[in-house]
Protein backbone atom coordinates (compact mmCIF):
# COMPACT_ATOMS: atom_id res chain seq x y z
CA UNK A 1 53.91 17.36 -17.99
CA UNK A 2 51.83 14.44 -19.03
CA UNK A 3 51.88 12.99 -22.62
CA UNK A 4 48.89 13.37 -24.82
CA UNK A 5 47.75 9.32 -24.29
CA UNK A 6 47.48 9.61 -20.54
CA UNK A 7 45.64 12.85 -21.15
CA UNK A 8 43.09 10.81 -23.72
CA UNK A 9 42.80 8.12 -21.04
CA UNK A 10 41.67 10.51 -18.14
CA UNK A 11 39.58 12.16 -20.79
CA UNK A 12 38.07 8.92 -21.41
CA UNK A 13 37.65 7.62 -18.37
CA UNK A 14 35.75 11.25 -17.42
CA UNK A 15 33.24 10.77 -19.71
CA UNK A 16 32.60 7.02 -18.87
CA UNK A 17 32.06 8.09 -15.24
CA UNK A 18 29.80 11.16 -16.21
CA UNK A 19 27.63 8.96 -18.90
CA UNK A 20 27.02 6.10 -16.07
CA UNK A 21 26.02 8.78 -13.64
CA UNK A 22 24.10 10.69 -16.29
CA UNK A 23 22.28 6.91 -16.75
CA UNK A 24 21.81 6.55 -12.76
CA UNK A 25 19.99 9.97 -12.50
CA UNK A 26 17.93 9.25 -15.74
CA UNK A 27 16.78 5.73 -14.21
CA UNK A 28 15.74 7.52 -11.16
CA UNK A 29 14.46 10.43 -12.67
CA UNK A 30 12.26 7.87 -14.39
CA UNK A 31 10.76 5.87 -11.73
CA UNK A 32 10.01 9.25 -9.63
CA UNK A 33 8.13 10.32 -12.32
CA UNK A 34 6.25 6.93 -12.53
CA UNK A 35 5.80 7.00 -9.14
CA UNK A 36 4.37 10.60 -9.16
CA UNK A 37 1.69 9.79 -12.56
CA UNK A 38 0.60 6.35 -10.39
CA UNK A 39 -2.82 6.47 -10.81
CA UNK A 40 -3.66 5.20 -7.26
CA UNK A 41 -1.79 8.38 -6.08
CA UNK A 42 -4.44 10.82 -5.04
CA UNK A 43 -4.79 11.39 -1.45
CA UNK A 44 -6.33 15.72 -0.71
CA UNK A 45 -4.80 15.61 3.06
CA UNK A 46 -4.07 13.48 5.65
CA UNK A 47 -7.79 13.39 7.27
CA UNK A 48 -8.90 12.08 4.12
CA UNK A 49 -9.08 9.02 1.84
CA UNK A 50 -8.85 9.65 -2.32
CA UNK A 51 -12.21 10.35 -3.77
CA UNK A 52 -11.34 10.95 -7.91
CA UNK A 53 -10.61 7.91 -9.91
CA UNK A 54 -9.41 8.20 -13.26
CA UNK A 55 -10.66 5.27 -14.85
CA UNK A 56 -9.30 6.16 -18.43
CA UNK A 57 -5.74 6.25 -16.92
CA UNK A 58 -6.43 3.21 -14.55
CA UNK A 59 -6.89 1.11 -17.62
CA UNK A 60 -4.17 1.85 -19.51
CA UNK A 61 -1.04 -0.44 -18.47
CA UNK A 62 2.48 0.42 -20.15
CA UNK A 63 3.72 -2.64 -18.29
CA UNK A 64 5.72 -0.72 -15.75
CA UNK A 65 2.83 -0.08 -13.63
CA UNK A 66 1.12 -2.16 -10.94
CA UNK A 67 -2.30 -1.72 -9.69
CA UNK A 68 -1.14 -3.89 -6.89
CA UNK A 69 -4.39 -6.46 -7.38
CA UNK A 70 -6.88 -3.86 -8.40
CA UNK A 71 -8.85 -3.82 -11.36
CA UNK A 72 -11.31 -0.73 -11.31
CA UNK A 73 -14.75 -1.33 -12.27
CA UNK A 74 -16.54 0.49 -14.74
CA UNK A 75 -17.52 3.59 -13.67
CA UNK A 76 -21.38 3.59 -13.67
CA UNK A 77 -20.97 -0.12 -11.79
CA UNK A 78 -22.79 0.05 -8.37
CA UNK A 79 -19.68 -0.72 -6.62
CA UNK A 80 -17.77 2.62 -8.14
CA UNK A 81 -20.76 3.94 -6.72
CA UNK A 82 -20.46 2.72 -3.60
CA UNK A 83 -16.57 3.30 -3.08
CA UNK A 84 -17.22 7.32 -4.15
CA UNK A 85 -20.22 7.35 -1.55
CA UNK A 86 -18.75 5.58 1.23
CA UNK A 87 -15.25 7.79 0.61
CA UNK A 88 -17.10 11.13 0.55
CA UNK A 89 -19.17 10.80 3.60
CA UNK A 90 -15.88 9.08 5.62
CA UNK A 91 -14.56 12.02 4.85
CA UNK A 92 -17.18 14.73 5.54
CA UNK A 93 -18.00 13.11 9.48
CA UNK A 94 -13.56 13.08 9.42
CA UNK A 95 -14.10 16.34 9.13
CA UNK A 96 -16.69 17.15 11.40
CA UNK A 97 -15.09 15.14 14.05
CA UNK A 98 -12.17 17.21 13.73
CA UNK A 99 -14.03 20.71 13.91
CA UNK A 100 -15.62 19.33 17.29
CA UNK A 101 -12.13 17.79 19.11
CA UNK A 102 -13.48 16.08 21.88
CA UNK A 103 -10.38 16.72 24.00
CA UNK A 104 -9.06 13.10 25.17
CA UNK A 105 -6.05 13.44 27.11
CA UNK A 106 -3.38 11.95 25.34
CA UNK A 107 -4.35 11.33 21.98
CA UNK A 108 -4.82 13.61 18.69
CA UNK A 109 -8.11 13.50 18.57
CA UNK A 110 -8.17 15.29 15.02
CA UNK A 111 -6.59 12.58 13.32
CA UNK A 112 -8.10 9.39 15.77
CA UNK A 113 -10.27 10.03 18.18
CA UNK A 114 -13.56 9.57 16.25
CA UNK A 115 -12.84 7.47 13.72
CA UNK A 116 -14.45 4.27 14.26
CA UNK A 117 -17.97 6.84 13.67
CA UNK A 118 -16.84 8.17 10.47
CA UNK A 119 -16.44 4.41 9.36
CA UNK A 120 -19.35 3.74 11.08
CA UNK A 121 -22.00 6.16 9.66
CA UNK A 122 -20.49 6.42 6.33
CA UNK A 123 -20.65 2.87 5.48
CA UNK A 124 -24.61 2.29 7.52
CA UNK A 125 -25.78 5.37 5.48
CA UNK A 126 -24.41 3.64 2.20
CA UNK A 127 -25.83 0.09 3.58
CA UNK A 128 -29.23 0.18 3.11
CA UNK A 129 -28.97 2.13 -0.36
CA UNK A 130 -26.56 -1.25 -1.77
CA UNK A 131 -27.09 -3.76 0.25
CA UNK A 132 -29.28 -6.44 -1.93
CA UNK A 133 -27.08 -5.94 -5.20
CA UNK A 134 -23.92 -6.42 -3.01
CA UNK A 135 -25.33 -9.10 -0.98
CA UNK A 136 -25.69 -11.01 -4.28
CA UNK A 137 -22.32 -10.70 -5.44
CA UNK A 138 -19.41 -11.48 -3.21
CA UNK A 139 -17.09 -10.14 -6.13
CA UNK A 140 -18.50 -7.22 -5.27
CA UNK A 141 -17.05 -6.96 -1.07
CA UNK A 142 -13.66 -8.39 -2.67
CA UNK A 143 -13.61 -5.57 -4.78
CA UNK A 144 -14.19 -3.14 -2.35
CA UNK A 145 -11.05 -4.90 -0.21
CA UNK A 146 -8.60 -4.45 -3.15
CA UNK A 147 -9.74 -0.81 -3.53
CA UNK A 148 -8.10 0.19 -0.76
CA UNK A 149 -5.57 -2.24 0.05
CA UNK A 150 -3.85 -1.33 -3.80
CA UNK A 151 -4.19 2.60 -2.76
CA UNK A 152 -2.97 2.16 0.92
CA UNK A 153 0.07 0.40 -1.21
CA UNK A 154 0.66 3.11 -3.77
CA UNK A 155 0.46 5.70 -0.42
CA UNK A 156 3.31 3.88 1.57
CA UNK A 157 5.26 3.46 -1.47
CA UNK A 158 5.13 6.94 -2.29
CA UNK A 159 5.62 7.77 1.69
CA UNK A 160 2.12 8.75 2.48
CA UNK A 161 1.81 7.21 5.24
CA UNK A 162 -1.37 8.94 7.02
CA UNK A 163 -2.89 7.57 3.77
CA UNK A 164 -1.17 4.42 3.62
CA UNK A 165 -3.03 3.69 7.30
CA UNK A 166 -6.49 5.10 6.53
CA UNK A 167 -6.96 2.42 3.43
CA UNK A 168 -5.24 -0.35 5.45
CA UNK A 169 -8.12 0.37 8.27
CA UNK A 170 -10.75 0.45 5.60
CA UNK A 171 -10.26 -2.50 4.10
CA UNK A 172 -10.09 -4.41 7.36
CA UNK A 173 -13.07 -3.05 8.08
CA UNK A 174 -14.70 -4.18 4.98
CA UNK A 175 -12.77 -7.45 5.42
CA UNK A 176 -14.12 -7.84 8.94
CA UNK A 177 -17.53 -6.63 8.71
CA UNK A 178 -19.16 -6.18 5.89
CA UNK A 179 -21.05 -9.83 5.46
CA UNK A 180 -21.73 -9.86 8.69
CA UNK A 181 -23.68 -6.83 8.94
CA UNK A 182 -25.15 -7.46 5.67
CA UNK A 183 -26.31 -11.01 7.08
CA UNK A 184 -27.44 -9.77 10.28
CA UNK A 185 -27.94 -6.10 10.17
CA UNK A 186 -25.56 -5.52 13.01
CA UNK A 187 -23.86 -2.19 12.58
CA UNK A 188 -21.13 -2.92 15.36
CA UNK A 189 -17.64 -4.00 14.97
CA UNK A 190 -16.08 -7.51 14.94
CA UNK A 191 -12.69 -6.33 15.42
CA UNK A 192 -12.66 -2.93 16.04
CA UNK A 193 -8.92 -2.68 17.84
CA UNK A 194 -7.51 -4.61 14.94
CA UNK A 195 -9.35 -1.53 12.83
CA UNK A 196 -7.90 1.41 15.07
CA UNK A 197 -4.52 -0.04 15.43
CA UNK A 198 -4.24 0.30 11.39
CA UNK A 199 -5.36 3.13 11.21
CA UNK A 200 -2.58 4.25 13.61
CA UNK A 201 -0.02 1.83 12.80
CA UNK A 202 3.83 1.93 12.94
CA UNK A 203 5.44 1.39 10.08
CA UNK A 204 6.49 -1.89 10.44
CA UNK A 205 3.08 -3.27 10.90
CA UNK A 206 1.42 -1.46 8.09
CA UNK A 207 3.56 -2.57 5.42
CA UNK A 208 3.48 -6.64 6.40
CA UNK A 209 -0.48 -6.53 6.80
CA UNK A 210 -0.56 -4.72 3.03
CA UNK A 211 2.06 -6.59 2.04
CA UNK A 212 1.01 -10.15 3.04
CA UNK A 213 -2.86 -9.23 1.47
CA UNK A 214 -1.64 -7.82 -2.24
CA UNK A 215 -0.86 -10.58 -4.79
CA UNK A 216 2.12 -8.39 -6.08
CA UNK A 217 5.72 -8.07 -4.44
CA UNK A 218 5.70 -4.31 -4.59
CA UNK A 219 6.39 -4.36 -0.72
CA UNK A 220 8.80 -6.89 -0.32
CA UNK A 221 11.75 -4.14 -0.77
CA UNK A 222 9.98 -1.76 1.76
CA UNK A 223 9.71 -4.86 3.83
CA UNK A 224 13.33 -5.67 4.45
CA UNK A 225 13.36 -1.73 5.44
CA UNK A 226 10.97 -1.60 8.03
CA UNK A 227 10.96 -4.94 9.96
CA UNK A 228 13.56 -4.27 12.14
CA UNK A 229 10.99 -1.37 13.66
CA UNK A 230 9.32 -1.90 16.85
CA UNK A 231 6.15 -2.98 16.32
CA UNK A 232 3.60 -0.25 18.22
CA UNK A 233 0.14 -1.50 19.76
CA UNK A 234 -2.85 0.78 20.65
CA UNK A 235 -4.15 0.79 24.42
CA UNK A 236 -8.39 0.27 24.62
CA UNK A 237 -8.38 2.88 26.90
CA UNK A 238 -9.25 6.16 25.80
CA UNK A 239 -7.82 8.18 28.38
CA UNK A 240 -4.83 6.42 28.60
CA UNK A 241 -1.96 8.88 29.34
CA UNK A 242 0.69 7.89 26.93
CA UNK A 243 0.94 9.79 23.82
CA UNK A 244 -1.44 8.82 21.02
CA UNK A 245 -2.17 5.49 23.56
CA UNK A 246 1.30 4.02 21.86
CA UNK A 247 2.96 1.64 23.94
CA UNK A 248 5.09 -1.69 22.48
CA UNK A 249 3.23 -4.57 21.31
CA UNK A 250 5.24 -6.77 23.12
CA UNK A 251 4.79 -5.30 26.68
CA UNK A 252 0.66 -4.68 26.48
CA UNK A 253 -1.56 -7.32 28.20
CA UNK A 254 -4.47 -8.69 26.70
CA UNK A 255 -8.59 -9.35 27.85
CA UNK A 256 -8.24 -12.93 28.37
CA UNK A 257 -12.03 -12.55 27.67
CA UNK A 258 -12.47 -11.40 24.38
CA UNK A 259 -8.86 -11.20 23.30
CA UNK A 260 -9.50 -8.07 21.36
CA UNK A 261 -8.99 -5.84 24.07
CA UNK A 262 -5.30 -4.64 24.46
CA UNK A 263 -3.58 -2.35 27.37
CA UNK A 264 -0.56 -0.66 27.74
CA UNK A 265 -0.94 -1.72 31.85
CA UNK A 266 -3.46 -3.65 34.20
CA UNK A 267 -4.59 -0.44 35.86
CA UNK A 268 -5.27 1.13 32.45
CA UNK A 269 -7.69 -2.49 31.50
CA UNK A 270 -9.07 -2.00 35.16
CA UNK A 271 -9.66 1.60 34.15
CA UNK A 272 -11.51 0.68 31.26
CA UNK A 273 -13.28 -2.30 32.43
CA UNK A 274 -16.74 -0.44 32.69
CA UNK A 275 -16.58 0.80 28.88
CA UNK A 276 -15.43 -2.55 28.01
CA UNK A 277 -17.56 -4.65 29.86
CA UNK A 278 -20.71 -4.29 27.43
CA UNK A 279 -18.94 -5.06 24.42
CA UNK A 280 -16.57 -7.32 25.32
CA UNK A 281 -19.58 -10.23 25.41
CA UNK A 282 -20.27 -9.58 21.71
CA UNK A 283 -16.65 -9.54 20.63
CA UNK A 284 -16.81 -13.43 22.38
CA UNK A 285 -19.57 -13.85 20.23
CA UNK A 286 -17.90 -12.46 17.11
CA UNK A 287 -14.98 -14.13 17.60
């Protein structure tokens, strides 16, 4: 029978182990529920980028919170504006795009297929209406850039990764194009691959392009997860039979021409050559 001071040690030693657990779940009780009340943490579905800011809750900073580089403009400011309308009309011709599936072999056209239009006519629509006020204010493009790269952050973070991808593609496409169509009124693509690989990126090269553009080391821990993964690569060509056009970055050839042309093979480049072919001039150009 043991004494009555062994019994007081295990007793002791119990309710040690039980408080430092009780303190483990608390911490990460804690952080989930930061993580969950993140203000950048608002994404409908995965065919769609957020649309609602809550400025009120944006400013307010308890010090455990990172906007990842973003600081939201006021809300009647023309680029709140411009975010809301761009965001609500990607997602509208998303929409669309996915009611009328196209059918390409290979590829799920609901979630990629038409993309590159709903960038396309959202942001031309919204050009015109903002153009000289942004055109005047570069603040105002940089803005637009940190938008999306802090919410594509707070999506992979919080494991959203369909939304995680959609802001990374939008803010490369702001990054790549937006002076230049505002300077020359071109309403084509710089780097449109660069754009659709994002937007259906592996894991590994989602979270070093957000990570190596936010000022903030919020991804360095997600980092050390995911670099070991295979980076994935898209193939140009449209009908190119492997599923969702995925193929390893390593093995695709290139356009020696434009170099922003990439293919999973040289028949599926040859394939492709007469779609390519008028573009692939500009892209030199562009370059």
């Amino acid at each position: 029978m043991p004494s009555r001071k062994k019994a007081k040690g295990k007793a002791r030693k119990a309710a040690k182990a039980k408080k430092e657990e009780d303190s483990v779940v608390a911490v990460a009780t804690a952080q989930a529920d930061r993580n969950a009340q993140h203000p950048l943490d608002q994404f409908p579905n995965l065919l769609q980028l957020p649309l609602e800011i809550d400025l009120s809750i944006q400013r307010y900073h308890d010090g455990e919170c990172c906007f990842h580089g973003y600081i939201p403009p006021a809300e009647e400011d023309v680029c709140h504006q411009f975010i809301c309308d761009f965001v609500s009309k990607f997602n509208a011709t998303m929409q669309y795009c996915a009611e009328i599936d196209l059918g390409l072999p290979g590829i799920d056209t609901a979630l990629y297929g038409n993309f590159p239009r709903s960038f396309f006519m959202a942001f031309c629509d919204d050009t015109e209406k903002y153009k000289e006020y942004i055109r005047k204010d570069s603040e105002k493009i940089k803005l637009l850039i940190t938008h999306f790269l802090a919410r594509g952050t707070q999506a992979t973070l919080n494991g959203n990764i369909n939304g995680g991808r959609a802001c990374a593609a939008v803010a490369c496409f702001f990054d790549d194009l937006i002076e230049a169509v505002m300077a020359s009124h071109e309403h084509k693509p710089a780097h449109s691959t660069k754009i659709q690989e994002l937007y259906m990126a592996d894991i590994h090269t989602l979270v070093k392009y957000l990570k190596n553009l936010i000022p903030c080391k919020c991804l360095d821990v997600k980092y050390k997860e995911v670099k070991s993964t295979t980076k994935m690569g898209i193939c140009n060509n449209h009908y190119c039979s492997k599923p969702n056009r995925r193929v390893e970055r390593s093995a695709m050839v290139y356009c020696a021409r434009c170099r922003n042309a990439n293919y999973c093979s040289r028949e599926c480049q040859v394939a492709d050559w007469p779609c390519h072919k008028d573009s692939c001039g500009k892209d030199m150009q562009t370059s």
